[in-house]
PDB file of N, CA and C in Angstrom:
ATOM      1  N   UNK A   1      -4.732   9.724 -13.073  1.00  0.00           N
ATOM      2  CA  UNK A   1      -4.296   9.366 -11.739  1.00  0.00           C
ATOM      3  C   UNK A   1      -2.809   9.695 -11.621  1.00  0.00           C
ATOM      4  N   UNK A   2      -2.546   9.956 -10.572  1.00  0.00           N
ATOM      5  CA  UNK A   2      -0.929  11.038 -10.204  1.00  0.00           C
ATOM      6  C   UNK A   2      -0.179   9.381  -9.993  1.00  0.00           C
ATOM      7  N   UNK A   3       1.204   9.473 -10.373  1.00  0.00           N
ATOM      8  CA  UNK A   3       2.077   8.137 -10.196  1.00  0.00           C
ATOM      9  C   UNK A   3       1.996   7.898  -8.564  1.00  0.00           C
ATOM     10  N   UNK A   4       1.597   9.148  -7.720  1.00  0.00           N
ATOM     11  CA  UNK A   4       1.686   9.326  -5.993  1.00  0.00           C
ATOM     12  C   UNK A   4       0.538   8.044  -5.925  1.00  0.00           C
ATOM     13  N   UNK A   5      -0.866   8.410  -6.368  1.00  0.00           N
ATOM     14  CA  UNK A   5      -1.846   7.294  -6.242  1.00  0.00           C
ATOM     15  C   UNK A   5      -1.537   5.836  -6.617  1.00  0.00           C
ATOM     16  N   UNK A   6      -1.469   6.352  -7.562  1.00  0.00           N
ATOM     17  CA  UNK A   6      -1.063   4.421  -8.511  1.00  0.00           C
ATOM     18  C   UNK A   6       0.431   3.701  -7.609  1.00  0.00           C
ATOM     19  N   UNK A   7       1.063   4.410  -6.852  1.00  0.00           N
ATOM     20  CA  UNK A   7       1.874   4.145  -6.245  1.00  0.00           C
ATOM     21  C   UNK A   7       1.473   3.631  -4.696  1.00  0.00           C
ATOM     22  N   UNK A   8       0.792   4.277  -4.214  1.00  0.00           N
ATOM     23  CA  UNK A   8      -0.032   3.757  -3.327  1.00  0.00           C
ATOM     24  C   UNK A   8      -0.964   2.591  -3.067  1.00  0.00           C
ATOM     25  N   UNK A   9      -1.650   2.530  -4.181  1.00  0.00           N
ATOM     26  CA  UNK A   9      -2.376   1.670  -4.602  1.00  0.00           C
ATOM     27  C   UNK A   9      -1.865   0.511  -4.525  1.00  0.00           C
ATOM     28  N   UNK A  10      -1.035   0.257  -5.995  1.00  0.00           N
ATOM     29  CA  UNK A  10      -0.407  -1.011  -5.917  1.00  0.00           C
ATOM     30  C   UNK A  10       0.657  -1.447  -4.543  1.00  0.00           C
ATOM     31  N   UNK A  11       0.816  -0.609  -4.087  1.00  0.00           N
ATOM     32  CA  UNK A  11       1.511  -0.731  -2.492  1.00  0.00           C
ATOM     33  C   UNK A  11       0.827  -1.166  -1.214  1.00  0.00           C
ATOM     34  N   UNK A  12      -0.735  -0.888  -1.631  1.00  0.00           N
ATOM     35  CA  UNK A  12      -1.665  -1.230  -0.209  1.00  0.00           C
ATOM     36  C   UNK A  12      -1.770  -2.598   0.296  1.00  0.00           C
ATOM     37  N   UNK A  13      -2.563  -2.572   1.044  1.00  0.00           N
ATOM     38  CA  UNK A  13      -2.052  -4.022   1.746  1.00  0.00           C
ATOM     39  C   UNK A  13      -3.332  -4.761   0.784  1.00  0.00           C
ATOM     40  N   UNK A  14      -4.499  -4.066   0.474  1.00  0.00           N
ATOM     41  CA  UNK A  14      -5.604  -4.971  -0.277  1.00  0.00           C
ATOM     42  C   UNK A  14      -4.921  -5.284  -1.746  1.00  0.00           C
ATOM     43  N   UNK A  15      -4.413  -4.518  -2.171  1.00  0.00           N
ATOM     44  CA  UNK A  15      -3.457  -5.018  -3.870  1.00  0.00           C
ATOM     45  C   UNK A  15      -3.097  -6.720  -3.395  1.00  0.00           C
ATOM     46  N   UNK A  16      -1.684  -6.371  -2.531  1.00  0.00           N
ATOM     47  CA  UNK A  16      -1.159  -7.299  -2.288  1.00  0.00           C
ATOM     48  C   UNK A  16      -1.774  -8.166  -1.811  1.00  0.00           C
ATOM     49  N   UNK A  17      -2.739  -8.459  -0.733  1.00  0.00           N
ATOM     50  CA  UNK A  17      -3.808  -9.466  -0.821  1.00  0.00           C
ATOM     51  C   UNK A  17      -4.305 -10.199  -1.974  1.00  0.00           C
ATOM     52  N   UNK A  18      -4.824  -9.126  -3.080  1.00  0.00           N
ATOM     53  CA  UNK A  18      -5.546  -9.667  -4.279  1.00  0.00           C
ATOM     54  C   UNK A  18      -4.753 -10.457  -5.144  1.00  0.00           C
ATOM     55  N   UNK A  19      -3.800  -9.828  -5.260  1.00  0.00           N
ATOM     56  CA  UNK A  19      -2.441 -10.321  -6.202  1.00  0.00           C
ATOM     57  C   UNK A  19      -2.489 -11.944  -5.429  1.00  0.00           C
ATOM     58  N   UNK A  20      -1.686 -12.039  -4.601  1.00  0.00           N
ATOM     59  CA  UNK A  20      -1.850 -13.181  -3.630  1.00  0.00           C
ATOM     60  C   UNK A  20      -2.759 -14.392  -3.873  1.00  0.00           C
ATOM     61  N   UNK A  21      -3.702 -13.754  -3.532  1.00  0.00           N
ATOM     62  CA  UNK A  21      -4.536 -14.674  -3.504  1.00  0.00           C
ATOM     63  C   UNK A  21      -5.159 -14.993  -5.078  1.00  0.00           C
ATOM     64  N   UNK A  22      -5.154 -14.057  -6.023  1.00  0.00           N
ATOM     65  CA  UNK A  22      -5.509 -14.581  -7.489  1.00  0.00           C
ATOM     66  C   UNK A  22      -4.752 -14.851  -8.369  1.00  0.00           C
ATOM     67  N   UNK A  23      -3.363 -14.513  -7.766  1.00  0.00           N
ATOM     68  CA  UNK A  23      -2.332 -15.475  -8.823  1.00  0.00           C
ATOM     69  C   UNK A  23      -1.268 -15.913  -8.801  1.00  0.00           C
ATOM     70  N   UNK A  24      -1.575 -16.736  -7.397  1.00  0.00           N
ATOM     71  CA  UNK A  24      -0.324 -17.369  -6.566  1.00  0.00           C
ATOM     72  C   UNK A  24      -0.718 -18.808  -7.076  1.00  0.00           C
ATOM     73  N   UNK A  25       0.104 -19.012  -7.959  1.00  0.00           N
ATOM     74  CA  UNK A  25       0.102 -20.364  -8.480  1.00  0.00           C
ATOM     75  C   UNK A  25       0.965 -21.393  -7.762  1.00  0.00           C
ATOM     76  N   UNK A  26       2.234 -21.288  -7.817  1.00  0.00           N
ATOM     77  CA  UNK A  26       3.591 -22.060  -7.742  1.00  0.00           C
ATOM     78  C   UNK A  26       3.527 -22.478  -6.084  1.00  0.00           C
ATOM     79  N   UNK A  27       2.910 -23.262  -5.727  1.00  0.00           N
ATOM     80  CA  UNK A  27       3.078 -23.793  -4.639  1.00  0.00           C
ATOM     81  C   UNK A  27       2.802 -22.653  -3.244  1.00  0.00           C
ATOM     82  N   UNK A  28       1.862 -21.541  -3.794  1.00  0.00           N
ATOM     83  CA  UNK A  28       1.050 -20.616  -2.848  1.00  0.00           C
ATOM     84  C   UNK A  28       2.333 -20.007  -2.434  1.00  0.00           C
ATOM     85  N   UNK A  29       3.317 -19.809  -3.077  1.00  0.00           N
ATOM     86  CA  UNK A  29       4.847 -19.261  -2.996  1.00  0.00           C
ATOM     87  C   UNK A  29       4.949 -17.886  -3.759  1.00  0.00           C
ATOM     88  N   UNK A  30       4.981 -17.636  -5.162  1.00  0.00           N
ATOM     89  CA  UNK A  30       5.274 -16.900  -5.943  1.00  0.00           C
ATOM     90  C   UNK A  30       3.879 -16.209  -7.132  1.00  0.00           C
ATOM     91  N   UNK A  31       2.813 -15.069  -6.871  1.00  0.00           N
ATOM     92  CA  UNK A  31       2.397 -14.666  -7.703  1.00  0.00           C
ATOM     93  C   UNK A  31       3.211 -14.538  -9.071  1.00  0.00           C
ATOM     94  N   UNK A  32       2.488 -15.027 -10.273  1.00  0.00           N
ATOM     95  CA  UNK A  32       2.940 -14.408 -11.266  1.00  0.00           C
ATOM     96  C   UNK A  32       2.279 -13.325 -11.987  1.00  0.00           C
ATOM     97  N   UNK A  33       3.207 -12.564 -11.961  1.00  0.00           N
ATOM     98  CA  UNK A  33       3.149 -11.100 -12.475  1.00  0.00           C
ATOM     99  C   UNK A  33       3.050 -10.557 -14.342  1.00  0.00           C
ATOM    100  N   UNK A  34       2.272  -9.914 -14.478  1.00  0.00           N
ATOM    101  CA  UNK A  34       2.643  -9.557 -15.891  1.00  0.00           C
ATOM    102  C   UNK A  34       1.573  -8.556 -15.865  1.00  0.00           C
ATOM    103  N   UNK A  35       1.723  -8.137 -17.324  1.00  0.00           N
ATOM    104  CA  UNK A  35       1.323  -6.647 -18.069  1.00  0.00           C
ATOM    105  C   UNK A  35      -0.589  -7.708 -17.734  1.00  0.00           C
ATOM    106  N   UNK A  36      -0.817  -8.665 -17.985  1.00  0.00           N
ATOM    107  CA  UNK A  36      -2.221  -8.722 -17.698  1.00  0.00           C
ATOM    108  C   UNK A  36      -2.655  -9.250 -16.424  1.00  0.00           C
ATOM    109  N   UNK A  37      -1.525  -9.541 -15.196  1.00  0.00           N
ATOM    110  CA  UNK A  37      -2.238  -9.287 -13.856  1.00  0.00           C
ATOM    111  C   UNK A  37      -2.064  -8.008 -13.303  1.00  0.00           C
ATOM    112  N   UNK A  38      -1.203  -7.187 -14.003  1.00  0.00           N
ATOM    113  CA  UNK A  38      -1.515  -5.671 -13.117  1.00  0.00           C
ATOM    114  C   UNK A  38      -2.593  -4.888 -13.683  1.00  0.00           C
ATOM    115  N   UNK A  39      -2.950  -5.126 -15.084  1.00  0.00           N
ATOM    116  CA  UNK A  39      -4.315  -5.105 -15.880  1.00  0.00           C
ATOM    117  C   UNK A  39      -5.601  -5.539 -14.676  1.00  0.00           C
ATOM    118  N   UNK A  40      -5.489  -6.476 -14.138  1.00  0.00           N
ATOM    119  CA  UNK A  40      -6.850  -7.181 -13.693  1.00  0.00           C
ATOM    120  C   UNK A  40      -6.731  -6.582 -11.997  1.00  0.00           C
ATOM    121  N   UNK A  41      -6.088  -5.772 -11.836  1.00  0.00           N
ATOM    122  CA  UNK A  41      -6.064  -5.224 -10.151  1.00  0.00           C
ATOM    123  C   UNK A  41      -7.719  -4.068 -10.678  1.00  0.00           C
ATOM    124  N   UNK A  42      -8.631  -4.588  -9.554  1.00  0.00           N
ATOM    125  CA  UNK A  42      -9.628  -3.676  -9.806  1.00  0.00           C
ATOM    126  C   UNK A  42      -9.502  -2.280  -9.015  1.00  0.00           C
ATOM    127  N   UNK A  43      -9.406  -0.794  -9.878  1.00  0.00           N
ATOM    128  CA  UNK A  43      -9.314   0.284  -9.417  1.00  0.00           C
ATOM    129  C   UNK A  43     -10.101   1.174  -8.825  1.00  0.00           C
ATOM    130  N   UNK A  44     -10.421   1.111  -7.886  1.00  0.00           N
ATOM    131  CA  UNK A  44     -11.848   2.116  -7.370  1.00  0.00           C
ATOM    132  C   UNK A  44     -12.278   3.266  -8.668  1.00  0.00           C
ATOM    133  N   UNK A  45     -13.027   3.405  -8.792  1.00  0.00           N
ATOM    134  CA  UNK A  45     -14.001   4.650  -9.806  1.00  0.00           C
ATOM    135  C   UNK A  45     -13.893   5.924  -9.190  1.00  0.00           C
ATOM    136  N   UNK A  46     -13.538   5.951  -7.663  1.00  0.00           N
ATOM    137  CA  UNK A  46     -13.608   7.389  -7.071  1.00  0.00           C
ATOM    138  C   UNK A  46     -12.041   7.340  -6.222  1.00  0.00           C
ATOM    139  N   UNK A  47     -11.318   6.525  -7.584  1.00  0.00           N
ATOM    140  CA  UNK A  47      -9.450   6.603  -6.550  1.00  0.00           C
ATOM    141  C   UNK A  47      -9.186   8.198  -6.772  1.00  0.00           C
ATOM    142  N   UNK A  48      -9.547   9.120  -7.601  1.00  0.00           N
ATOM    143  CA  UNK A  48      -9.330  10.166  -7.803  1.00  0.00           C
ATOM    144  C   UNK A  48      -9.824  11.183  -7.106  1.00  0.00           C
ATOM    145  N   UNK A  49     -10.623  10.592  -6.244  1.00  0.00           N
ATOM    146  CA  UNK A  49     -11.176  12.239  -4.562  1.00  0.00           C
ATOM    147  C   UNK A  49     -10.462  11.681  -3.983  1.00  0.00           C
ATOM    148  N   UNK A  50      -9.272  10.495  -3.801  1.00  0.00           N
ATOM    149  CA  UNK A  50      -8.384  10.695  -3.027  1.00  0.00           C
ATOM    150  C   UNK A  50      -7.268  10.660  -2.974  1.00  0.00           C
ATOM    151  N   UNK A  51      -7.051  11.088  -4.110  1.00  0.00           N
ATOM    152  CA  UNK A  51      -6.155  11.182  -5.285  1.00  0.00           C
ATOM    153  C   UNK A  51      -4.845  12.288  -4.262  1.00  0.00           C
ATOM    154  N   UNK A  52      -5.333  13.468  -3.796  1.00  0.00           N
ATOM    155  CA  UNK A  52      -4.260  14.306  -3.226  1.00  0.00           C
ATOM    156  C   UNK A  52      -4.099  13.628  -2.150  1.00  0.00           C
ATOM    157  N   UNK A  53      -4.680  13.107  -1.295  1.00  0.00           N
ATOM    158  CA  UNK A  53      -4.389  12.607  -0.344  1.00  0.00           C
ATOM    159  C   UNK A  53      -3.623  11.138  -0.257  1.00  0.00           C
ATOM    160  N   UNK A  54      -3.500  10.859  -1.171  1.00  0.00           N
ATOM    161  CA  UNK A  54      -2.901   9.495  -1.532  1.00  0.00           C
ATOM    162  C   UNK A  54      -1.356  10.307  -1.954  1.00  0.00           C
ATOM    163  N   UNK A  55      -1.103  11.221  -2.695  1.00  0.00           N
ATOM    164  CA  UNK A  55      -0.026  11.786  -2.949  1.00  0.00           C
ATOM    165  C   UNK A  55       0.757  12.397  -1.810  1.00  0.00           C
ATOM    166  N   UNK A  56       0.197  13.032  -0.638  1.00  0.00           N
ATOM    167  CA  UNK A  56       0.253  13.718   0.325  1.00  0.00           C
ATOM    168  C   UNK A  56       0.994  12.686   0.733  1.00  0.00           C
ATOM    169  N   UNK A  57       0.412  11.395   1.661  1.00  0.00           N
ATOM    170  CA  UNK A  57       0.816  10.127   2.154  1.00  0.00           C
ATOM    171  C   UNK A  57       2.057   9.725   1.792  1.00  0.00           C
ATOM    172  N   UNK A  58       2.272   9.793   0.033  1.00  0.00           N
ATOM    173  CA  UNK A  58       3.760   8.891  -0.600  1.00  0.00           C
ATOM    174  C   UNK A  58       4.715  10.085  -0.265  1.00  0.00           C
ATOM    175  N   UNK A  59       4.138  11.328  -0.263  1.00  0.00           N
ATOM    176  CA  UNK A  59       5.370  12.091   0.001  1.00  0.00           C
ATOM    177  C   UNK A  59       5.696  12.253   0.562  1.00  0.00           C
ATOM    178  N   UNK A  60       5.393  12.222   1.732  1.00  0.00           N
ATOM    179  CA  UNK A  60       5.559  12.213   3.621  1.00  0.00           C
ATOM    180  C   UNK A  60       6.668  10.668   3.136  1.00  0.00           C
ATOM    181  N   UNK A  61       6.207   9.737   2.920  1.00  0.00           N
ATOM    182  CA  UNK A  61       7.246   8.611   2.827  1.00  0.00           C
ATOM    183  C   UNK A  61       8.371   8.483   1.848  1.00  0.00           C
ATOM    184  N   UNK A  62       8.175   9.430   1.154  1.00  0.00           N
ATOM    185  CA  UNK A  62       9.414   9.686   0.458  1.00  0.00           C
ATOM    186  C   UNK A  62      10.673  10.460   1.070  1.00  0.00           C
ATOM    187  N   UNK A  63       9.865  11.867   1.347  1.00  0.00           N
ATOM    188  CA  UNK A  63      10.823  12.164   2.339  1.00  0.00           C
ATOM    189  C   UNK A  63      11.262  11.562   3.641  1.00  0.00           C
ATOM    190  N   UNK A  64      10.739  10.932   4.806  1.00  0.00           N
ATOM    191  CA  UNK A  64      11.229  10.287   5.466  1.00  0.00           C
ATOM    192  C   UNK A  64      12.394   9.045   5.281  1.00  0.00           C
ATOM    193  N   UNK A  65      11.909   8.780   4.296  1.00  0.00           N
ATOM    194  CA  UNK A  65      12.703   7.983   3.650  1.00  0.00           C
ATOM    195  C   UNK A  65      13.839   8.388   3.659  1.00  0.00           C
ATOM    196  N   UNK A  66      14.048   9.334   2.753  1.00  0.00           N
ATOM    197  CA  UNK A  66      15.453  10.347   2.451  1.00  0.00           C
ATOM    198  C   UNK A  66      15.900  10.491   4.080  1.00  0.00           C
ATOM    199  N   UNK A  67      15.288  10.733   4.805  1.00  0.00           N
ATOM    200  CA  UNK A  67      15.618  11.528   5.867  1.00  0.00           C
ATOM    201  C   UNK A  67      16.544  10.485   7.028  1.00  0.00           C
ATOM    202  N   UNK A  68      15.861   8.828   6.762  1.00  0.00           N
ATOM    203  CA  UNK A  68      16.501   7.468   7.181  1.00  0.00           C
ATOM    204  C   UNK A  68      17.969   7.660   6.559  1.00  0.00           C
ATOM    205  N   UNK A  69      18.337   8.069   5.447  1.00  0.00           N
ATOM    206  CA  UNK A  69      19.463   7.581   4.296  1.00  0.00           C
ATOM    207  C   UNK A  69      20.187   8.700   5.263  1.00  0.00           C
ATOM    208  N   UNK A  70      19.544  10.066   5.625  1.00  0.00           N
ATOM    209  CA  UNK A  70      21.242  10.837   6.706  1.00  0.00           C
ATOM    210  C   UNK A  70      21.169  10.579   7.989  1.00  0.00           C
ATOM    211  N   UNK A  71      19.953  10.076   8.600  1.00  0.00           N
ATOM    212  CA  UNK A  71      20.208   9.602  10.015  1.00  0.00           C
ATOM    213  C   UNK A  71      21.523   9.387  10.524  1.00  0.00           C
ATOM    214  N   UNK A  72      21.745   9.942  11.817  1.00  0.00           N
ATOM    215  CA  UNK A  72      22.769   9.611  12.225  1.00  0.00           C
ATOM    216  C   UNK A  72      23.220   8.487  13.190  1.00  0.00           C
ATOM    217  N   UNK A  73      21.868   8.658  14.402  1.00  0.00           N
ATOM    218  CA  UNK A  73      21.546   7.578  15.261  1.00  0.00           C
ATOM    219  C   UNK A  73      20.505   6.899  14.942  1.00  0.00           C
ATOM    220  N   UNK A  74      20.763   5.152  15.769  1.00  0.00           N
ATOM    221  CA  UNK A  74      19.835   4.037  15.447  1.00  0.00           C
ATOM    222  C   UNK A  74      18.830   4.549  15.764  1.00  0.00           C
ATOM    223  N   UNK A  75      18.538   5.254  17.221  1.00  0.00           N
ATOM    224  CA  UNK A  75      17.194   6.034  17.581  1.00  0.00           C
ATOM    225  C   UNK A  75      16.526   6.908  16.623  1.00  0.00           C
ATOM    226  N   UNK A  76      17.052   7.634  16.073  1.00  0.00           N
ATOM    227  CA  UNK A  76      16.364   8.928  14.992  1.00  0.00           C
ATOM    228  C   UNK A  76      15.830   7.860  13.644  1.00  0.00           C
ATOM    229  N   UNK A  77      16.497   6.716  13.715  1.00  0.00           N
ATOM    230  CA  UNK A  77      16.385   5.892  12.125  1.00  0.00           C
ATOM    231  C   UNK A  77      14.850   5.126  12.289  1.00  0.00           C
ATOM    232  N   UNK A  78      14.870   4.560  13.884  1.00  0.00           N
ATOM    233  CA  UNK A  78      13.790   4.101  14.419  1.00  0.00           C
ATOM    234  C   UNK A  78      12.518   4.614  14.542  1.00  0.00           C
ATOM    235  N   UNK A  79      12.607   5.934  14.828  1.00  0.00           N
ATOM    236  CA  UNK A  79      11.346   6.672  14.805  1.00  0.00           C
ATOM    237  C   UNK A  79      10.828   6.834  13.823  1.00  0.00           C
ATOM    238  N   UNK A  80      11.615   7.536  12.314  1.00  0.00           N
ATOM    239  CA  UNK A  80      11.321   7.871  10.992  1.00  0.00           C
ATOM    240  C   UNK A  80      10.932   6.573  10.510  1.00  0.00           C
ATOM    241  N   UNK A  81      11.399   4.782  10.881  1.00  0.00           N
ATOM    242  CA  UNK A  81      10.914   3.720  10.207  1.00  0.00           C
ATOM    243  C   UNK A  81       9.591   3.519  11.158  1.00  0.00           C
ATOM    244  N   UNK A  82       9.708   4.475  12.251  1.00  0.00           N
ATOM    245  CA  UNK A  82       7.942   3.961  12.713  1.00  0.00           C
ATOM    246  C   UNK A  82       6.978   5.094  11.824  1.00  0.00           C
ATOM    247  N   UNK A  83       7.420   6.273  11.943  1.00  0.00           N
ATOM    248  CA  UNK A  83       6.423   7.303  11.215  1.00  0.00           C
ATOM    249  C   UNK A  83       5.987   6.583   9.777  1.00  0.00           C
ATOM    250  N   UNK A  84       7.225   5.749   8.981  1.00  0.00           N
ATOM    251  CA  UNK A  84       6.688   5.488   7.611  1.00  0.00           C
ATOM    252  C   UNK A  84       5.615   4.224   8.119  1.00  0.00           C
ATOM    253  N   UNK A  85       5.742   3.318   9.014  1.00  0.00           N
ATOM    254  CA  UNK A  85       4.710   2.074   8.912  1.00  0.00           C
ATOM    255  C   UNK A  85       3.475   2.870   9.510  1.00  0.00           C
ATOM    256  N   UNK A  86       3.288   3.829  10.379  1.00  0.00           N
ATOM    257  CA  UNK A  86       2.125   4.643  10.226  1.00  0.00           C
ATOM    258  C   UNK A  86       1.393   4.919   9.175  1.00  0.00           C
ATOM    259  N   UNK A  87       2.566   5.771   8.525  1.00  0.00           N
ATOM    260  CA  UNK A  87       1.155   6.268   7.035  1.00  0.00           C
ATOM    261  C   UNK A  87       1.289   5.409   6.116  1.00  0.00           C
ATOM    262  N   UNK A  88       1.753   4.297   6.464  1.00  0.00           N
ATOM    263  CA  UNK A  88       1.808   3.303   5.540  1.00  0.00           C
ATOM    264  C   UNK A  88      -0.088   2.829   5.880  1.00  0.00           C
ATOM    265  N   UNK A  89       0.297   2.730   7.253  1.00  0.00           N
ATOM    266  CA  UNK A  89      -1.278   2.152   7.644  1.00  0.00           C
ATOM    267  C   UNK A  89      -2.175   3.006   7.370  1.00  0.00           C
ATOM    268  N   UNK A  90      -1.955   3.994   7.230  1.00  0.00           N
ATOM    269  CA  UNK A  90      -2.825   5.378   6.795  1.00  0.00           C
ATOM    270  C   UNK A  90      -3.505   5.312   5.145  1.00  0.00           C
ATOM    271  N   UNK A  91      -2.491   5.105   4.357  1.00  0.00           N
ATOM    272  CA  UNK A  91      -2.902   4.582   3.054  1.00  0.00           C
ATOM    273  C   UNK A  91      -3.539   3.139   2.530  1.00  0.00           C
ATOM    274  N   UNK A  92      -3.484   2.212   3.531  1.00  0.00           N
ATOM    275  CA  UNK A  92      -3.858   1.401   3.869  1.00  0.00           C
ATOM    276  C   UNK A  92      -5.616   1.841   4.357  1.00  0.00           C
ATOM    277  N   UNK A  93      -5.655   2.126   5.265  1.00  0.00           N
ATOM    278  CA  UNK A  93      -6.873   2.461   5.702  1.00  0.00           C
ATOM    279  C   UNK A  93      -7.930   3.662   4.544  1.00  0.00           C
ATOM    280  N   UNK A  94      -7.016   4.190   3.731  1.00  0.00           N
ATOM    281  CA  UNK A  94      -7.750   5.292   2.541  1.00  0.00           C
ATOM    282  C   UNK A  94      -8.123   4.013   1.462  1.00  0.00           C
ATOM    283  N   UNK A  95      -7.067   3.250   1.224  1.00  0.00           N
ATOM    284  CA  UNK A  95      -7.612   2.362  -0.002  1.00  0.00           C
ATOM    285  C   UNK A  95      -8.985   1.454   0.302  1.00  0.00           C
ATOM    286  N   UNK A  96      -8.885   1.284   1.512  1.00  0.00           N
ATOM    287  CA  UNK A  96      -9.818  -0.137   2.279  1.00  0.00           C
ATOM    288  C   UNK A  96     -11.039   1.172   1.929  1.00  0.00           C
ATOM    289  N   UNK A  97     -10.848   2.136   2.515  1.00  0.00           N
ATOM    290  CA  UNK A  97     -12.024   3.128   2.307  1.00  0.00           C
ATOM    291  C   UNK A  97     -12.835   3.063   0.937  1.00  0.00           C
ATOM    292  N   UNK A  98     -11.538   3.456  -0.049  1.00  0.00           N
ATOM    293  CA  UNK A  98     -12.387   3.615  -1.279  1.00  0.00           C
ATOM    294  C   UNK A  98     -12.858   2.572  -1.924  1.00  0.00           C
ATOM    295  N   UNK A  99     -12.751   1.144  -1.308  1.00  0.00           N
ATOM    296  CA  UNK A  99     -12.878  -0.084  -1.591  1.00  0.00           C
ATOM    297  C   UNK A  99     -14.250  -0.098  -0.878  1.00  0.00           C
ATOM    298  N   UNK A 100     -14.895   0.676  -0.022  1.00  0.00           N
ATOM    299  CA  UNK A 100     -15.999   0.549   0.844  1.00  0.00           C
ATOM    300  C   UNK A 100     -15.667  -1.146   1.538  1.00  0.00           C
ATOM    301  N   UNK A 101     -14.358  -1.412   2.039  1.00  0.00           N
ATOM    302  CA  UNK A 101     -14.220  -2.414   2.730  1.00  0.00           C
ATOM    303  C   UNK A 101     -15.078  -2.249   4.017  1.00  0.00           C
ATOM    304  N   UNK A 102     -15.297  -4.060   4.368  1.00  0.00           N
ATOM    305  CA  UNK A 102     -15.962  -3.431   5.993  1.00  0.00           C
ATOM    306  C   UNK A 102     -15.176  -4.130   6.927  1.00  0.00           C
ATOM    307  N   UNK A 103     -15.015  -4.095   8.628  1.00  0.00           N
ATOM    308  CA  UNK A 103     -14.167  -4.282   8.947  1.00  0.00           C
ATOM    309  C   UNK A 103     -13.893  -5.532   9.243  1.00  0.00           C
ATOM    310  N   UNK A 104     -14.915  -6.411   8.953  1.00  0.00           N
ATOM    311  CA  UNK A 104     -14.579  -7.994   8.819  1.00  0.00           C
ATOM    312  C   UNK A 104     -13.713  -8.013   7.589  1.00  0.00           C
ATOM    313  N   UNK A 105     -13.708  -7.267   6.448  1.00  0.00           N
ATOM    314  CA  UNK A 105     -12.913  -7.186   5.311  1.00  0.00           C
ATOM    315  C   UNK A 105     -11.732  -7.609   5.373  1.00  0.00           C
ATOM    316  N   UNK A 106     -11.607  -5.968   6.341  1.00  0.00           N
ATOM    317  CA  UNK A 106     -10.279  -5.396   6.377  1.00  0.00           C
ATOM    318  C   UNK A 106      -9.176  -6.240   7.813  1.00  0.00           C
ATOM    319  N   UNK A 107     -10.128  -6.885   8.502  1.00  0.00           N
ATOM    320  CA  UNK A 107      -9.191  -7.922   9.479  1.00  0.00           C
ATOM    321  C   UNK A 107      -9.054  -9.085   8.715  1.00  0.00           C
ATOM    322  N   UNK A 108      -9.525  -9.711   7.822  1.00  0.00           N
ATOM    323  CA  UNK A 108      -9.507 -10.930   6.693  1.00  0.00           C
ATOM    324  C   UNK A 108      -8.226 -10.852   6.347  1.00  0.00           C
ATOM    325  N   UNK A 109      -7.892  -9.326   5.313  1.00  0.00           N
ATOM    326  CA  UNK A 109      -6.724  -8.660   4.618  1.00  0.00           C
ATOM    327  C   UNK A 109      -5.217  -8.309   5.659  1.00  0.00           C
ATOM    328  N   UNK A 110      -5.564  -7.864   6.619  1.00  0.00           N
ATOM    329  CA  UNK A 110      -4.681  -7.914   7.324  1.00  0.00           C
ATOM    330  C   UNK A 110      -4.262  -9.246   8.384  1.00  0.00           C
ATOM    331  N   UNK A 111      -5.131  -9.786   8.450  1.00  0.00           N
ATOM    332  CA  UNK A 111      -4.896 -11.012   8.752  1.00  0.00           C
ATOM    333  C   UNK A 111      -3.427 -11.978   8.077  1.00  0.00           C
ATOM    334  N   UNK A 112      -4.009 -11.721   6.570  1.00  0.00           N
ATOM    335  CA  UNK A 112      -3.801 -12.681   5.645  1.00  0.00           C
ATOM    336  C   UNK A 112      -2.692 -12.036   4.869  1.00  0.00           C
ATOM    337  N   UNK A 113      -1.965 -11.069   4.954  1.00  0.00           N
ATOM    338  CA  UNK A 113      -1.355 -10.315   4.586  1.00  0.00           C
ATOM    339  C   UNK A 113      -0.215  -9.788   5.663  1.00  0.00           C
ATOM    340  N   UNK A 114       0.661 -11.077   5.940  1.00  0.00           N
ATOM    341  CA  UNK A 114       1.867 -10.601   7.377  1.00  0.00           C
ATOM    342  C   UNK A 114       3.306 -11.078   6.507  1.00  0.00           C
TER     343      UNK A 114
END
């Protein structure tokens, strides 16, 4: 798996849901994190057919990214931070995919995930 995917992944809004909700101990405040809860994030079997397209996605947000850091006006900074929460939702909507989420799922997750 390309660091573009696994980067995505652990970035989607269903990770962060799961995380959340399975190992938010401390007063439903603070997941705790370690080498065996990023172990227990379950990985789709077919993250790899969307594997380029998951890379495609981080790089579009990488560069935009970059592209925020020379902005000159608040307007130009605004648009490029809307283009990234787009394909943010875009990778969002590929992971829910390969998750065969359904859309009671995926309003649960986004619900629960603000």
């Amino acid at each position: 798996m390309s660091y573009e995917a696994l980067l995505a992944l652990l970035n989607s809004r269903f990770v962060h849901c799961f995380i959340y909700k399975t190992f938010t101990s401390y007063k439903n405040i603070f997941p705790q994190l370690n080498q065996s809860t990023i172990q227990a994030i379950p990985v789709p079997s077919d993250i790899f057919t969307a594997q380029d397209e998951l890379q495609n996605l981080v790089d579009r947000i990488k560069h935009f990214s970059k592209e925020i850091e020379i902005a000159v006006s608040e307007q130009e900074k605004k648009l490029l931070a809307a283009q990234i929460i787009s394909i943010d939702s875009e990778i969002d909507q590929a992971i829910y995919d390969l998750y065969g989420l359904t859309a009671e799922e995926i309003y649960l997750i986004e619900r629960g995930v603000r």
